[in-house]
PDB file of N, CA and C in Angstrom:
ATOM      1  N   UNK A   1       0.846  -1.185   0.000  1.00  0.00           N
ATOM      2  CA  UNK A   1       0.000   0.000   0.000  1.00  0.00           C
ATOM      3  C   UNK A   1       0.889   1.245   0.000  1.00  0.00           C
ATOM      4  N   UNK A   2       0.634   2.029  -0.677  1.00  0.00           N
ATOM      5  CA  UNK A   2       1.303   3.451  -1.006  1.00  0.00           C
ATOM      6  C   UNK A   2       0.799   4.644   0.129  1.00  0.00           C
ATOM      7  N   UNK A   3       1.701   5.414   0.514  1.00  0.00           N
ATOM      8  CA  UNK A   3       0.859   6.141   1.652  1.00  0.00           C
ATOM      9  C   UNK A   3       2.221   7.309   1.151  1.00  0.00           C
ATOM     10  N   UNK A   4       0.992   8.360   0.997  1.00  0.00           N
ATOM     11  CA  UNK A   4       1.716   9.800   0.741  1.00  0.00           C
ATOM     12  C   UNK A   4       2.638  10.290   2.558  1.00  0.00           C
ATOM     13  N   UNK A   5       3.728  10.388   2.585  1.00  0.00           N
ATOM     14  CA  UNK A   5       4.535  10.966   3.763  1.00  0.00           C
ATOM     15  C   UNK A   5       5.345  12.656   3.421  1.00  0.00           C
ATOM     16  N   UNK A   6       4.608  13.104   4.027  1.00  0.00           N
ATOM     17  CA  UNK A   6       5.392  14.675   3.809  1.00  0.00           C
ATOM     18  C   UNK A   6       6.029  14.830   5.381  1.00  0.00           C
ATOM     19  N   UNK A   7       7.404  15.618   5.375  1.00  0.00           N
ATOM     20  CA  UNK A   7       7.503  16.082   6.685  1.00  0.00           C
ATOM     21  C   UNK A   7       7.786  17.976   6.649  1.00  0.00           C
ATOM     22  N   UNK A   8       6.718  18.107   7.550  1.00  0.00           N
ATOM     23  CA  UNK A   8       5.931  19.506   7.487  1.00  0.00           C
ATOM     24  C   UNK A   8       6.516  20.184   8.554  1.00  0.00           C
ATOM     25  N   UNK A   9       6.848  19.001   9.149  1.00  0.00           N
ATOM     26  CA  UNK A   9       7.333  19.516  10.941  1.00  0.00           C
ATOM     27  C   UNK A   9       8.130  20.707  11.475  1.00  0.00           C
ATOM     28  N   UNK A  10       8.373  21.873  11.865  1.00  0.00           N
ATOM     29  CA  UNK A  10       8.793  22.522  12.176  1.00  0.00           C
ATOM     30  C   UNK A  10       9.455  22.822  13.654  1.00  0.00           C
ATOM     31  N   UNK A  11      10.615  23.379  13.741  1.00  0.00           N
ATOM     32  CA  UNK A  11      11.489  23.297  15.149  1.00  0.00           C
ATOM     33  C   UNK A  11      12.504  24.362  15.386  1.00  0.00           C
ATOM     34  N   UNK A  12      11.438  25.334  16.530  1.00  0.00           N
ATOM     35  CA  UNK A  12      12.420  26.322  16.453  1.00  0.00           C
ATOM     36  C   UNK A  12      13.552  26.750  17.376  1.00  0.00           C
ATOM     37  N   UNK A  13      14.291  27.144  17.505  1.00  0.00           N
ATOM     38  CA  UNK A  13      15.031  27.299  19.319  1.00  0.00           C
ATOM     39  C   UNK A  13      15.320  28.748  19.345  1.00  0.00           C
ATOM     40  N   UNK A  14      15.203  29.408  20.325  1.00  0.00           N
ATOM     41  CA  UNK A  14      15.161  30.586  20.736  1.00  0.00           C
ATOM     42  C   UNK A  14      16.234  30.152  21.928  1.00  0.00           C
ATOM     43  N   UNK A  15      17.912  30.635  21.225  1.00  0.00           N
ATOM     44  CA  UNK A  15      19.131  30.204  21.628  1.00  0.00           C
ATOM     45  C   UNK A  15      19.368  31.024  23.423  1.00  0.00           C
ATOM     46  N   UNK A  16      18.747  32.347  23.347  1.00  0.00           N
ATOM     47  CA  UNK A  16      18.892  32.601  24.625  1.00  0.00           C
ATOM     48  C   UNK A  16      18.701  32.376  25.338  1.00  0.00           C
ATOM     49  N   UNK A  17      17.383  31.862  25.559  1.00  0.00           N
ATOM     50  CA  UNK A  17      16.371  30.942  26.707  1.00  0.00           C
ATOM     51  C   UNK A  17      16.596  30.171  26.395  1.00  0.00           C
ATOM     52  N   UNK A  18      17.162  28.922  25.360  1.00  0.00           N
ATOM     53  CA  UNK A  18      16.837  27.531  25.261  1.00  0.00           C
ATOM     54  C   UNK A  18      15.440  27.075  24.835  1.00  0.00           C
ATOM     55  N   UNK A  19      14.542  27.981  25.069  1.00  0.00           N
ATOM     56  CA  UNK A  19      13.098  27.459  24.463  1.00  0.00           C
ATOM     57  C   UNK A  19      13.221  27.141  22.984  1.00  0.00           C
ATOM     58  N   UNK A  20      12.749  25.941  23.226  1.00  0.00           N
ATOM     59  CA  UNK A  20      12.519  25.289  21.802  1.00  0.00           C
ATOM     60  C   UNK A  20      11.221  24.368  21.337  1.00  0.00           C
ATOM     61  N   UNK A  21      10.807  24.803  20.710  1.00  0.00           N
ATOM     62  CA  UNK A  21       8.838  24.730  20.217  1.00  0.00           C
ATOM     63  C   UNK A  21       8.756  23.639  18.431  1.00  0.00           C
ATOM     64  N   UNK A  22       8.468  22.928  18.288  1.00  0.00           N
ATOM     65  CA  UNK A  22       8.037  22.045  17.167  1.00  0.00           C
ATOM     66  C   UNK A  22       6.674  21.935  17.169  1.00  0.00           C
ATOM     67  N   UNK A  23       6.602  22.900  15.837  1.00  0.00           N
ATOM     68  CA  UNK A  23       5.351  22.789  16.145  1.00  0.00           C
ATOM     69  C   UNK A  23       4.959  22.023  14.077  1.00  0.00           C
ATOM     70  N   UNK A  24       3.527  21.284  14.041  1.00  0.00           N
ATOM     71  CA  UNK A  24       3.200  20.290  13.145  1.00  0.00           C
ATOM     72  C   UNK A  24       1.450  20.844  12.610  1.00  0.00           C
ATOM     73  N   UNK A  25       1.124  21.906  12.452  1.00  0.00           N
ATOM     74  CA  UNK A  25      -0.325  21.813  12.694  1.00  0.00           C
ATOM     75  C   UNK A  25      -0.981  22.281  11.431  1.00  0.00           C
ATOM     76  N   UNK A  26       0.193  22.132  10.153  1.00  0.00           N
ATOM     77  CA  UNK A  26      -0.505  22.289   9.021  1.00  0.00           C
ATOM     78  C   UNK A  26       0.210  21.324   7.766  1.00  0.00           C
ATOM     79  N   UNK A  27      -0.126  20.977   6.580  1.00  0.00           N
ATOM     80  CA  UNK A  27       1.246  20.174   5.966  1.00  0.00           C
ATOM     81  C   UNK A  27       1.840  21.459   5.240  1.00  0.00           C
ATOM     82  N   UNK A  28       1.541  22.549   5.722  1.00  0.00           N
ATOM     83  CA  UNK A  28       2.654  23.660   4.948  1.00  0.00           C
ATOM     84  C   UNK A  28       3.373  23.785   5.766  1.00  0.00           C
ATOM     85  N   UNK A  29       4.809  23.494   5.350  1.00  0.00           N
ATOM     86  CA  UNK A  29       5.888  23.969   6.159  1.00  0.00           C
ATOM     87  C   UNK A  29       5.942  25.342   6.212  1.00  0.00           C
ATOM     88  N   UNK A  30       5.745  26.541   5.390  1.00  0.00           N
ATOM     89  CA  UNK A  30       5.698  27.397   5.340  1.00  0.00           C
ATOM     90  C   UNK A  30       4.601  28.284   6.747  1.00  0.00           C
ATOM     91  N   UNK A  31       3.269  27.315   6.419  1.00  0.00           N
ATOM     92  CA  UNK A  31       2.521  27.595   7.513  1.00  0.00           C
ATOM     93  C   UNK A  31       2.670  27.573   8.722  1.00  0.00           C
ATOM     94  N   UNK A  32       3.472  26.590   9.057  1.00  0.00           N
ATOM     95  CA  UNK A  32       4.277  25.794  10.058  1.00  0.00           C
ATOM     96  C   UNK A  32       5.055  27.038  10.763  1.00  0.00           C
ATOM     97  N   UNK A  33       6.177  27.240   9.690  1.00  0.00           N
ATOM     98  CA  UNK A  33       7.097  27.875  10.130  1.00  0.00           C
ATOM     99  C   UNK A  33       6.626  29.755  10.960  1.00  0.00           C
ATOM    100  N   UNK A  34       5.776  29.649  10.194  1.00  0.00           N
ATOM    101  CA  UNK A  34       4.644  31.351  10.837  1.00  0.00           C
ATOM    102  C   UNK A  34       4.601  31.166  11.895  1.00  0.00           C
ATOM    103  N   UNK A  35       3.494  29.557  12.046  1.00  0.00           N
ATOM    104  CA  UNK A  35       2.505  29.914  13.405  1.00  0.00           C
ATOM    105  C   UNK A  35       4.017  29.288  14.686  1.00  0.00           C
ATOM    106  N   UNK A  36       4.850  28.940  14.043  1.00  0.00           N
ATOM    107  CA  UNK A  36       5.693  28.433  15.108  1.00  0.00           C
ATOM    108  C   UNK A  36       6.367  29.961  15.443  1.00  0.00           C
ATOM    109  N   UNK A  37       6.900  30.582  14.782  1.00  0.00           N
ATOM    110  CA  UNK A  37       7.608  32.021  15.070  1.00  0.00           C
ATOM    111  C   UNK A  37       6.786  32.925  16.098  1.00  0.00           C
ATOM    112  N   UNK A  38       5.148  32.586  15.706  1.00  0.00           N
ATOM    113  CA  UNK A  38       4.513  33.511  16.670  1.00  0.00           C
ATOM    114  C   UNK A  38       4.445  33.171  17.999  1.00  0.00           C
ATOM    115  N   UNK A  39       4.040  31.555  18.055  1.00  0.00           N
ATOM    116  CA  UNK A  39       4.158  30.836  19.330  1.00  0.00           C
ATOM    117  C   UNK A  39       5.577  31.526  20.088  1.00  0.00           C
ATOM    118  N   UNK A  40       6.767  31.363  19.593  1.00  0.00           N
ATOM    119  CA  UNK A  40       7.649  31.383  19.920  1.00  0.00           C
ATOM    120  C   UNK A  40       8.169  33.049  20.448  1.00  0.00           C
ATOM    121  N   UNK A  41       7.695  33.875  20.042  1.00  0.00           N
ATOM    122  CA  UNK A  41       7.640  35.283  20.016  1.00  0.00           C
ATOM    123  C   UNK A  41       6.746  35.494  21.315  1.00  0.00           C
ATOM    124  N   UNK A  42       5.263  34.780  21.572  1.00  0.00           N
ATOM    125  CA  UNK A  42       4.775  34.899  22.345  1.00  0.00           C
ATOM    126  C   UNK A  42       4.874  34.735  23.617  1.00  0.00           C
ATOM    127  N   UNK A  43       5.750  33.164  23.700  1.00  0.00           N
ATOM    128  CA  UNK A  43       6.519  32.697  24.928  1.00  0.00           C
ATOM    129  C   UNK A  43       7.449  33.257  25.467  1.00  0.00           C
ATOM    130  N   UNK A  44       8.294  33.808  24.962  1.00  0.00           N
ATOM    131  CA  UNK A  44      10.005  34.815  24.836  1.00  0.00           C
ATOM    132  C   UNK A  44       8.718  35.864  25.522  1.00  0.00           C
ATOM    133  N   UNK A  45       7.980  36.346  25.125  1.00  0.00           N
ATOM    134  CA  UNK A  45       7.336  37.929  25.859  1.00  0.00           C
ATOM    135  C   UNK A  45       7.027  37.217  26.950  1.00  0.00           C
ATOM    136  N   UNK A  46       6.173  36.300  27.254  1.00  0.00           N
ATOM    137  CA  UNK A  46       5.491  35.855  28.861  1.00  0.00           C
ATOM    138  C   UNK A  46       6.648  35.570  29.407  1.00  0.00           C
ATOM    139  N   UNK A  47       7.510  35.050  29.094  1.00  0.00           N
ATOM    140  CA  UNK A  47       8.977  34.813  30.045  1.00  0.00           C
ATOM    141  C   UNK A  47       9.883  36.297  30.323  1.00  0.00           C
ATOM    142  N   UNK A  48       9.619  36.497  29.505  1.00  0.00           N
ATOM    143  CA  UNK A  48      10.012  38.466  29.989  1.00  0.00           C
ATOM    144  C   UNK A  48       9.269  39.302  30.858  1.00  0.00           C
ATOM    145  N   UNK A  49       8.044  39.389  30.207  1.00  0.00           N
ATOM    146  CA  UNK A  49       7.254  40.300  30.991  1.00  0.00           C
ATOM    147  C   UNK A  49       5.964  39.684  32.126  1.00  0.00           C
ATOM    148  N   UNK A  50       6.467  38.565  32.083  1.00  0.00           N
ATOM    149  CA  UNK A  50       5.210  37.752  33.053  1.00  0.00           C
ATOM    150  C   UNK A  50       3.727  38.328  32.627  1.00  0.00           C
ATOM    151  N   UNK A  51       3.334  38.786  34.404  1.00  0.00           N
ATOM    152  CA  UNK A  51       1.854  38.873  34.263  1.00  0.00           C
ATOM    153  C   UNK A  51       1.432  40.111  33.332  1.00  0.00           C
ATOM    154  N   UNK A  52       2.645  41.314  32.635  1.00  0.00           N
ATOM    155  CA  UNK A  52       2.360  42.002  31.804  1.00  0.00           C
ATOM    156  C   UNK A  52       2.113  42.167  30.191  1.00  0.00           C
ATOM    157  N   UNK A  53       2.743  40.547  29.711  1.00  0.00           N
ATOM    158  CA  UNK A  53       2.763  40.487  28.570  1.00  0.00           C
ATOM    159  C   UNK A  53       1.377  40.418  27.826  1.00  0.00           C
ATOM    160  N   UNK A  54       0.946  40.491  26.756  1.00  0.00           N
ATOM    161  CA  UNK A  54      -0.394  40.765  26.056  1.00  0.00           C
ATOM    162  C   UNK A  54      -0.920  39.321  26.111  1.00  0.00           C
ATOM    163  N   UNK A  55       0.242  38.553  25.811  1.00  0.00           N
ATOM    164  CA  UNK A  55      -1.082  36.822  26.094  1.00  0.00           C
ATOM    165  C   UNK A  55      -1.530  36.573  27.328  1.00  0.00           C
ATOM    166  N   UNK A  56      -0.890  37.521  28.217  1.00  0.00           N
ATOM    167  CA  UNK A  56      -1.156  36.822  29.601  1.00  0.00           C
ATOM    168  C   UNK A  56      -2.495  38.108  30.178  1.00  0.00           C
ATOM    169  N   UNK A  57      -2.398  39.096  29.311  1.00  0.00           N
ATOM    170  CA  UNK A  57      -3.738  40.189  29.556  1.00  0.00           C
ATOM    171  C   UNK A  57      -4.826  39.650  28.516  1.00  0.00           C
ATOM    172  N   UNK A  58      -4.673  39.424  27.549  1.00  0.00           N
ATOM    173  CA  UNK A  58      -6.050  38.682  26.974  1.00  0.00           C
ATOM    174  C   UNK A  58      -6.381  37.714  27.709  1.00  0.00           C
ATOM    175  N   UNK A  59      -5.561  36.974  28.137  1.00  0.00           N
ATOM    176  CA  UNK A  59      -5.872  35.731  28.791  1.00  0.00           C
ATOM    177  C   UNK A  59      -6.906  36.010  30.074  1.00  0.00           C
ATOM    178  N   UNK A  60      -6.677  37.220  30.715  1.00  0.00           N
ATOM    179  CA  UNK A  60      -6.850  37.431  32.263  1.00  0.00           C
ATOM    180  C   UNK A  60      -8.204  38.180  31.471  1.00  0.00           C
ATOM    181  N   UNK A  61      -8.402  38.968  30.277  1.00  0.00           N
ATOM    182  CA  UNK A  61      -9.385  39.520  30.285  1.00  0.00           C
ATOM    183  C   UNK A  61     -10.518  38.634  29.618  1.00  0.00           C
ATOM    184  N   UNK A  62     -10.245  37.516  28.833  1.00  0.00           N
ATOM    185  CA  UNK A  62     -11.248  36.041  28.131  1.00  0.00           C
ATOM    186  C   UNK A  62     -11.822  35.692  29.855  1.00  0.00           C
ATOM    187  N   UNK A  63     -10.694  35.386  30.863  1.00  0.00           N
ATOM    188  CA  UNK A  63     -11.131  34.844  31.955  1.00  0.00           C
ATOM    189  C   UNK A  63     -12.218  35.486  32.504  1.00  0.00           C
ATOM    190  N   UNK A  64     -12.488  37.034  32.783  1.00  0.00           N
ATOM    191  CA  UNK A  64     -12.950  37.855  33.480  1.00  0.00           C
ATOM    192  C   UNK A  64     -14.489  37.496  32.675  1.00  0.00           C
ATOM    193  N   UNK A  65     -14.331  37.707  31.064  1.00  0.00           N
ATOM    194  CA  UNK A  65     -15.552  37.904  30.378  1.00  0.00           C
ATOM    195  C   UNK A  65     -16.067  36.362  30.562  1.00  0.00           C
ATOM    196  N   UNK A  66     -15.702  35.240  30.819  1.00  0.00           N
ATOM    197  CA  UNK A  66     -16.315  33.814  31.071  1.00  0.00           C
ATOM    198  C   UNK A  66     -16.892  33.535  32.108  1.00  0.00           C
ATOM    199  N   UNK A  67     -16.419  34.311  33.065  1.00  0.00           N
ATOM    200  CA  UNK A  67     -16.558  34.148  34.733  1.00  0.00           C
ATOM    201  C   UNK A  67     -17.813  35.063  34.828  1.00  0.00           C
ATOM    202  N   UNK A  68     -17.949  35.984  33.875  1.00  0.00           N
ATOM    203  CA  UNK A  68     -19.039  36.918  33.652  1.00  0.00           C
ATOM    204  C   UNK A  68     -20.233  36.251  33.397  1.00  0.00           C
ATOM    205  N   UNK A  69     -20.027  35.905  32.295  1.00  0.00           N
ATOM    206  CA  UNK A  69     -21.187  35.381  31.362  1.00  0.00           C
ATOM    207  C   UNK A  69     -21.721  33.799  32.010  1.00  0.00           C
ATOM    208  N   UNK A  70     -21.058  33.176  33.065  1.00  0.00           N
ATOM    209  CA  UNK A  70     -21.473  31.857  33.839  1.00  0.00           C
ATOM    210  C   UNK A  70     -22.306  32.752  35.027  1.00  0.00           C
ATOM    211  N   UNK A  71     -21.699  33.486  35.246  1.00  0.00           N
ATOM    212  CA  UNK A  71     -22.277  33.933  36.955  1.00  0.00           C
ATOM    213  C   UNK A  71     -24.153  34.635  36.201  1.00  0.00           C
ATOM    214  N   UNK A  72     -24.077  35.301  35.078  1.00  0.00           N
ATOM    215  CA  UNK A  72     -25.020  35.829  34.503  1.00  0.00           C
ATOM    216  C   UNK A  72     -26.184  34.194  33.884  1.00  0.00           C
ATOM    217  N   UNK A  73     -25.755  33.407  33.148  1.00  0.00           N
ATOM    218  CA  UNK A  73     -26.198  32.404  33.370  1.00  0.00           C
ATOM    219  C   UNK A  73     -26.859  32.028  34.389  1.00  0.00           C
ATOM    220  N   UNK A  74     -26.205  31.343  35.464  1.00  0.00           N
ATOM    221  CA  UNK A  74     -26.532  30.776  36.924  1.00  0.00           C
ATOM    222  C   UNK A  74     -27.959  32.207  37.721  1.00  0.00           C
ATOM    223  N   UNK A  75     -27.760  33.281  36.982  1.00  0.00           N
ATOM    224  CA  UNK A  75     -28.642  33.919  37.867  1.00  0.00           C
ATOM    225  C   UNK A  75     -30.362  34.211  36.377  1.00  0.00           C
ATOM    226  N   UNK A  76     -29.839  34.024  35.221  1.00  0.00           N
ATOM    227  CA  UNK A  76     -30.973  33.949  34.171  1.00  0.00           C
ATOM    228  C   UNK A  76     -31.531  32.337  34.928  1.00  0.00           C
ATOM    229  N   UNK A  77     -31.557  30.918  35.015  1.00  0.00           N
ATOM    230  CA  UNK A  77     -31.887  30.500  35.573  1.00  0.00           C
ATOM    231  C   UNK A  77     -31.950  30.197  36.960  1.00  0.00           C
ATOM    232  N   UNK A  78     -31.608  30.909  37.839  1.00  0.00           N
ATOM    233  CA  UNK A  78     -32.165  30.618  39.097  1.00  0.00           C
ATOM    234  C   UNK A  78     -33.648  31.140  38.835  1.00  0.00           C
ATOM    235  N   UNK A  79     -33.369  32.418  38.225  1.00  0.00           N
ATOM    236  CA  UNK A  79     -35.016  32.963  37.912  1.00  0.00           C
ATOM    237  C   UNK A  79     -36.068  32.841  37.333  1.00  0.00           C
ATOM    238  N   UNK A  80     -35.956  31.708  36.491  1.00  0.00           N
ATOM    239  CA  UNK A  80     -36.928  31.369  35.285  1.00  0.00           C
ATOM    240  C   UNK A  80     -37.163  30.197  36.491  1.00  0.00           C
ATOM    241  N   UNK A  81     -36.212  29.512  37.305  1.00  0.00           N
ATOM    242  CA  UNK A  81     -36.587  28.487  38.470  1.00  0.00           C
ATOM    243  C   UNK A  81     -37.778  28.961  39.258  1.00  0.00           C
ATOM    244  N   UNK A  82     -37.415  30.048  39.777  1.00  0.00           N
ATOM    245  CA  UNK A  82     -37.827  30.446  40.813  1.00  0.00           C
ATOM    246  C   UNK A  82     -39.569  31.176  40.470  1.00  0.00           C
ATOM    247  N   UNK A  83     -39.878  31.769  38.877  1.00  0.00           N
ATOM    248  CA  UNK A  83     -40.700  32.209  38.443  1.00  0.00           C
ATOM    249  C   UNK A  83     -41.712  30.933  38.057  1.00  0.00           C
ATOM    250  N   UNK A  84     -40.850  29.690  37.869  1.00  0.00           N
ATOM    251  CA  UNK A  84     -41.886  28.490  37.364  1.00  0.00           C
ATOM    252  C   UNK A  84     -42.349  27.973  39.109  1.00  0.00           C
ATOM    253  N   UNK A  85     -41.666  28.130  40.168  1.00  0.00           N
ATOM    254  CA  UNK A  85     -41.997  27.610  41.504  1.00  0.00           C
ATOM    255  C   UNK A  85     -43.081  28.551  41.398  1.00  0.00           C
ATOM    256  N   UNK A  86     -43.264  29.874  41.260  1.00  0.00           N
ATOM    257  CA  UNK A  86     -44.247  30.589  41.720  1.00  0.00           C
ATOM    258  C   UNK A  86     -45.195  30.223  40.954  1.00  0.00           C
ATOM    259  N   UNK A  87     -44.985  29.779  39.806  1.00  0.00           N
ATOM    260  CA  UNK A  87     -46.504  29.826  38.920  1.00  0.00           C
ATOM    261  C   UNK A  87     -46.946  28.569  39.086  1.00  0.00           C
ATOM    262  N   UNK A  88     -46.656  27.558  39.904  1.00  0.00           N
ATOM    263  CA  UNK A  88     -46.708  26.318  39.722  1.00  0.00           C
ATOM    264  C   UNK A  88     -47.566  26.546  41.643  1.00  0.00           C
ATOM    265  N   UNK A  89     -47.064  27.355  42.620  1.00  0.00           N
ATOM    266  CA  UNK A  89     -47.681  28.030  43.735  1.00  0.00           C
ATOM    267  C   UNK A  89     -48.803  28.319  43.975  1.00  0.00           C
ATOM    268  N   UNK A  90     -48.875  29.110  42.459  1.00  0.00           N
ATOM    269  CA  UNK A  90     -50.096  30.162  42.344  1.00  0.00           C
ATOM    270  C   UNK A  90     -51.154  29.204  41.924  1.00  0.00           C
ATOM    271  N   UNK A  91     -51.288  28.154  41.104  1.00  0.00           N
ATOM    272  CA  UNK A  91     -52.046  27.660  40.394  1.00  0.00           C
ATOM    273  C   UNK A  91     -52.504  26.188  41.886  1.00  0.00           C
ATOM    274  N   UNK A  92     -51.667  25.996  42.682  1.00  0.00           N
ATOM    275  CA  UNK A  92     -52.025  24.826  43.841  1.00  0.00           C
ATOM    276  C   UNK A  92     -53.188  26.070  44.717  1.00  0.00           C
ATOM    277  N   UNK A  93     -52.785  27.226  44.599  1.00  0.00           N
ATOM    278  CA  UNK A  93     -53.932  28.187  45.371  1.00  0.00           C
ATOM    279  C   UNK A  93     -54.901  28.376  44.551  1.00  0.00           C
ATOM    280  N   UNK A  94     -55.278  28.510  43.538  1.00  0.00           N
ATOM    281  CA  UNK A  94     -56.119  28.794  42.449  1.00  0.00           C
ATOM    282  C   UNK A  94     -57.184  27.250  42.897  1.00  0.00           C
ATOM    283  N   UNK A  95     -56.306  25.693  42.459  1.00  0.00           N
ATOM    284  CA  UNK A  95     -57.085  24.930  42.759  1.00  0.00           C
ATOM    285  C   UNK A  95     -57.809  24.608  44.149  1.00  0.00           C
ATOM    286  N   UNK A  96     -57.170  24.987  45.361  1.00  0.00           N
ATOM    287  CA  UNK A  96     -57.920  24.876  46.406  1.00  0.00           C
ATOM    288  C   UNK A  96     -58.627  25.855  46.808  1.00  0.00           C
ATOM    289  N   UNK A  97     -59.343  27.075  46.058  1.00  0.00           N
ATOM    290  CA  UNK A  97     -60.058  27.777  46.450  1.00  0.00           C
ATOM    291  C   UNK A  97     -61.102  26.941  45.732  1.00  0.00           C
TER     292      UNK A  97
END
C-alpha cells in the first residue's frame, strides 16, 4: 500500500532561553514555520514580561468575560426556576379555592 509521507514539521530554538517549540499543525511547512515564530515570540514575551505580557492580559481579560457570562447564566436561571416555583404556587392556590 502506497501512503503519501510529507515532513511539514517545524522546530524552532530561541538560543537565549533555550526554548525550543516544534510545532506540526498544518502540511505547509511554510505555515508551520509562521505559526511556530509567533508561538515562539509569544513565549520569549510571557517569560520576559510575566503577568504584563499581552497573552497573559487577553488571557486574564477572556477569563474575566467567562466568569461573567457563567455567573449571569446561573442567575438567568435561578429565575426562570424560581418564576416556574411561583406559577406552579399560584395555580395549587387557584385549585384549592
Amino acid at each position: 500500500m502506497l501512503q503519501n509521507k510529507t515532513s511539514s514539521a517545524v522546530q524552532l530554538k530561541h538560543t537565549p532561553t533555550g526554548l525550543v517549540l516544534k510545532v506540526q499543525a498544518t502540511r505547509s511547512r511554510t505555515q508551520n514555520r509562521k505559526i511556530a515564530r509567533q508561538l515562539l515570540a509569544e513565549r520569549v514575551e510571557q517569560i520576559e514580561k510575566g503577568k504584563e505580557s499581552r497573552v497573559a492580559v487577553v488571557g486574564e481579560i477572556k477569563r474575566k468575560r467567562k466568569s461573567s457570562a457563567v455567573k449571569k447564566s446561573k442567575r438567568k436561571y435561578r429565575a426562570l426556576e424560581e418564576a416556574k416555583e411561583a406559577k406552579a404556587a399560584r395555580e395549587d392556590n387557584d385549585g384549592e379555592n
